[in-house]
C-alpha atoms as a PDB file:
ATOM      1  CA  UNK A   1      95.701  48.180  35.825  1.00  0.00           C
ATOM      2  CA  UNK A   2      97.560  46.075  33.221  1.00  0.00           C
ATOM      3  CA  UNK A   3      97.620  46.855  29.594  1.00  0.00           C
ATOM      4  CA  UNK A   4      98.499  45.248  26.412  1.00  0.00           C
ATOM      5  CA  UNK A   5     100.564  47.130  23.836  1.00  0.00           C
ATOM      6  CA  UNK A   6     100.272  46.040  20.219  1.00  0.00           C
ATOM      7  CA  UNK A   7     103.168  46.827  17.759  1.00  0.00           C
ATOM      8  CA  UNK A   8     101.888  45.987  14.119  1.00  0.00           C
ATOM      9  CA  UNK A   9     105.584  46.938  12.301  1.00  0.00           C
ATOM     10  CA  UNK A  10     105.236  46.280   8.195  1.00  0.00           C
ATOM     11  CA  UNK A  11     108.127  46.281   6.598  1.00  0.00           C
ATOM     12  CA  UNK A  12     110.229  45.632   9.692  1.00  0.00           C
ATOM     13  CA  UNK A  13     112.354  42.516   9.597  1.00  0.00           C
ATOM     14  CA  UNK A  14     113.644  39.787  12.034  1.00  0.00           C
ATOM     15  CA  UNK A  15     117.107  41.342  11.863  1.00  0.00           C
ATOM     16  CA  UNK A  16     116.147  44.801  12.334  1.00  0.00           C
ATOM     17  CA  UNK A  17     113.953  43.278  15.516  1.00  0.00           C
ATOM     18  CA  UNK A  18     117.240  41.609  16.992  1.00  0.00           C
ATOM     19  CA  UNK A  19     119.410  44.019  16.605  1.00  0.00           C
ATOM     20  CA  UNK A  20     116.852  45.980  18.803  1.00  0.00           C
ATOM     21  CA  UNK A  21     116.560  43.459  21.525  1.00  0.00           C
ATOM     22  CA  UNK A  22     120.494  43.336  21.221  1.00  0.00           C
ATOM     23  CA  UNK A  23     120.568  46.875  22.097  1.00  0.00           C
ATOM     24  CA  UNK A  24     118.034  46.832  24.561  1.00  0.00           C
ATOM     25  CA  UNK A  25     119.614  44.304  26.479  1.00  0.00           C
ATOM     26  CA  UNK A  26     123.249  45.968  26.024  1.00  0.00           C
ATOM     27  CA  UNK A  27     124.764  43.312  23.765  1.00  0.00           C
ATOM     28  CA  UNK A  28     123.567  40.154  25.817  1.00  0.00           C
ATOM     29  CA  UNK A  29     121.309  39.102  22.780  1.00  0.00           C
ATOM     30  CA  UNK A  30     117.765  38.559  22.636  1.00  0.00           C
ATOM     31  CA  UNK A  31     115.285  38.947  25.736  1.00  0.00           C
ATOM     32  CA  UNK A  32     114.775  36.107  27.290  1.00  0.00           C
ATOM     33  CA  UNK A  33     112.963  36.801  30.979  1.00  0.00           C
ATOM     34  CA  UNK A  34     111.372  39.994  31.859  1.00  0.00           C
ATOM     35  CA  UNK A  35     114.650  40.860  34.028  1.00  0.00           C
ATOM     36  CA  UNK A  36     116.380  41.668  30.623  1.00  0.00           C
ATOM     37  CA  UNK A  37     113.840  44.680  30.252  1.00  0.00           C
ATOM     38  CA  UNK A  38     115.414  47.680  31.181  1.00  0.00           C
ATOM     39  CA  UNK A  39     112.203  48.696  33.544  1.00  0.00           C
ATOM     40  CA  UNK A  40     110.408  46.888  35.799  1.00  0.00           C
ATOM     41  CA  UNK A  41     106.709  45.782  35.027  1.00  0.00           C
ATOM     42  CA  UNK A  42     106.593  43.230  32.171  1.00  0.00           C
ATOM     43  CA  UNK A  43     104.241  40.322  32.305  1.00  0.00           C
ATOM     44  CA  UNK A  44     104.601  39.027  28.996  1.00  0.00           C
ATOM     45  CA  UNK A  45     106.517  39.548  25.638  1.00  0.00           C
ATOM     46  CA  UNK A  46     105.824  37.836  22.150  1.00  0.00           C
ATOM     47  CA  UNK A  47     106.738  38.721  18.565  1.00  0.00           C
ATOM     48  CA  UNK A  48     106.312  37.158  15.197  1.00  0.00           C
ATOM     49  CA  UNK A  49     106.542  37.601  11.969  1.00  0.00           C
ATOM     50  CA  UNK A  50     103.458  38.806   9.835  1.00  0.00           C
ATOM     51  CA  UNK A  51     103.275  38.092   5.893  1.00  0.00           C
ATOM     52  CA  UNK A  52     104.315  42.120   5.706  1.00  0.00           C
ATOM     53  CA  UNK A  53     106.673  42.358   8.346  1.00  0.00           C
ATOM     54  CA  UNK A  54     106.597  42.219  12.670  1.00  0.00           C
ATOM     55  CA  UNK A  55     104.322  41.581  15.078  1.00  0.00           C
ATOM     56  CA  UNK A  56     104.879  42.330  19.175  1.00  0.00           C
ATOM     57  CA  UNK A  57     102.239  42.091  21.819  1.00  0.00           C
ATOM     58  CA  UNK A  58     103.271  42.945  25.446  1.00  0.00           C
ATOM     59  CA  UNK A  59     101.603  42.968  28.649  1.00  0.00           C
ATOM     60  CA  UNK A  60     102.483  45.327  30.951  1.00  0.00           C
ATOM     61  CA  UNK A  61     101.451  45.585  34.672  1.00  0.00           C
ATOM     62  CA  UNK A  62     100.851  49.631  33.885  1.00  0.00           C
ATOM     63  CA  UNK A  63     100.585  52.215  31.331  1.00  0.00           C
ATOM     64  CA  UNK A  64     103.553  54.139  33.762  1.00  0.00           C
ATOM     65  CA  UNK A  65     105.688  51.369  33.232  1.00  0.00           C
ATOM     66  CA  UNK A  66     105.080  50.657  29.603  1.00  0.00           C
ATOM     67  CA  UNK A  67     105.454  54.451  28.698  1.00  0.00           C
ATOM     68  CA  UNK A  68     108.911  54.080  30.840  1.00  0.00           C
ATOM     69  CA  UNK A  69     109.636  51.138  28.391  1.00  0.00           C
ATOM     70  CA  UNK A  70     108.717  53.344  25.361  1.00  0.00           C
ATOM     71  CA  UNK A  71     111.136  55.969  25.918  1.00  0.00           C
ATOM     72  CA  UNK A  72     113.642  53.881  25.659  1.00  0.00           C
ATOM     73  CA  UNK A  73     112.006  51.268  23.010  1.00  0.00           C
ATOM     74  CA  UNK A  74     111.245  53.849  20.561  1.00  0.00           C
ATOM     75  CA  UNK A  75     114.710  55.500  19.871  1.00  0.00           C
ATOM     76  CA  UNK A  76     115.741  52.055  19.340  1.00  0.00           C
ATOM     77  CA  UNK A  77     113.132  51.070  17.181  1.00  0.00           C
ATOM     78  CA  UNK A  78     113.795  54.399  14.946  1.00  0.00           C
ATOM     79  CA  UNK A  79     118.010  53.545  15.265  1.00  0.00           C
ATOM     80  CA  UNK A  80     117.563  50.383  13.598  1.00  0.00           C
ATOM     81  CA  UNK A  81     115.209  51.715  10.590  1.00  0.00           C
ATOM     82  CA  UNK A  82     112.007  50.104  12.194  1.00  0.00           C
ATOM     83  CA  UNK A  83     108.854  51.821  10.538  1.00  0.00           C
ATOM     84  CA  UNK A  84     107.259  54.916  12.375  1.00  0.00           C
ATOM     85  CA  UNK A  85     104.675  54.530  14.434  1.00  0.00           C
ATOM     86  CA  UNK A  86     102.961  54.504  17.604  1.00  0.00           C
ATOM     87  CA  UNK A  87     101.914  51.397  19.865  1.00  0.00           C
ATOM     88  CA  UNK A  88      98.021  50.630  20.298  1.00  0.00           C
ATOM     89  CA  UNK A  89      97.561  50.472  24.028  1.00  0.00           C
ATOM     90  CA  UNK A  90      94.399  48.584  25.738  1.00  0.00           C
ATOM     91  CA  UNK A  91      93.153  47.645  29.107  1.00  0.00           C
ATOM     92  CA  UNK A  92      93.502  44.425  29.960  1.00  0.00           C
ATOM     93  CA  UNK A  93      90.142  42.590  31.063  1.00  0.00           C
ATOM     94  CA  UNK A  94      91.576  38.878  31.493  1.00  0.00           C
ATOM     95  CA  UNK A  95      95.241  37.656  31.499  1.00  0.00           C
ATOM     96  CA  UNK A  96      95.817  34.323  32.062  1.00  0.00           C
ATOM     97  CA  UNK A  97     100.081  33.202  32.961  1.00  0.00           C
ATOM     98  CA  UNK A  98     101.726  30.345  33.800  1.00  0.00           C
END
């Protein structure tokens, strides 16, 4: 079943979420396609800013493969002095893609 993860990050900036993606991605940059995620299983990835910081939402086609994801998301996050904390995770009831 496919699930959407919510990051809510205050106090976590646009260059602290590049450098992440930079990382995650081995140096290429930011993630473009969901090829450049070091798992398989993405559907979707967005982030934004918020008026206190940074926003992600991701779709993922499991819980397996997002916690797969996290293990290697959340040393990164906590490498490049991203705020603590832990992902809200929900079942997804619709999903609608291009």
């Amino acid at each position: 079943m496919a699930i959407i993860a919510i990051f809510d990050l205050p106090g976590m900036t646009q260059a602290q979420y590049e450098q992440g993606t930079d990382k995650l991605t081995g140096g290429r940059g930011l993630v473009k396609k969901p090829a450049d995620w070091p798992v398989p299983g993405l559907i979707s990835h967005t982030a934004a800013p918020t008026p206190n910081g940074w926003f992600v939402a991701d779709v993922w086609e499991s819980e397996e493969a997002f916690r797969q994801f996290g293990d290697i998301i959340m040393p990164i996050l906590r490498e490049v002095g991203a705020p603590d904390m832990q992902p809200k995770i929900y079942p997804v009831f619709n999903l609608v893609t291009s």
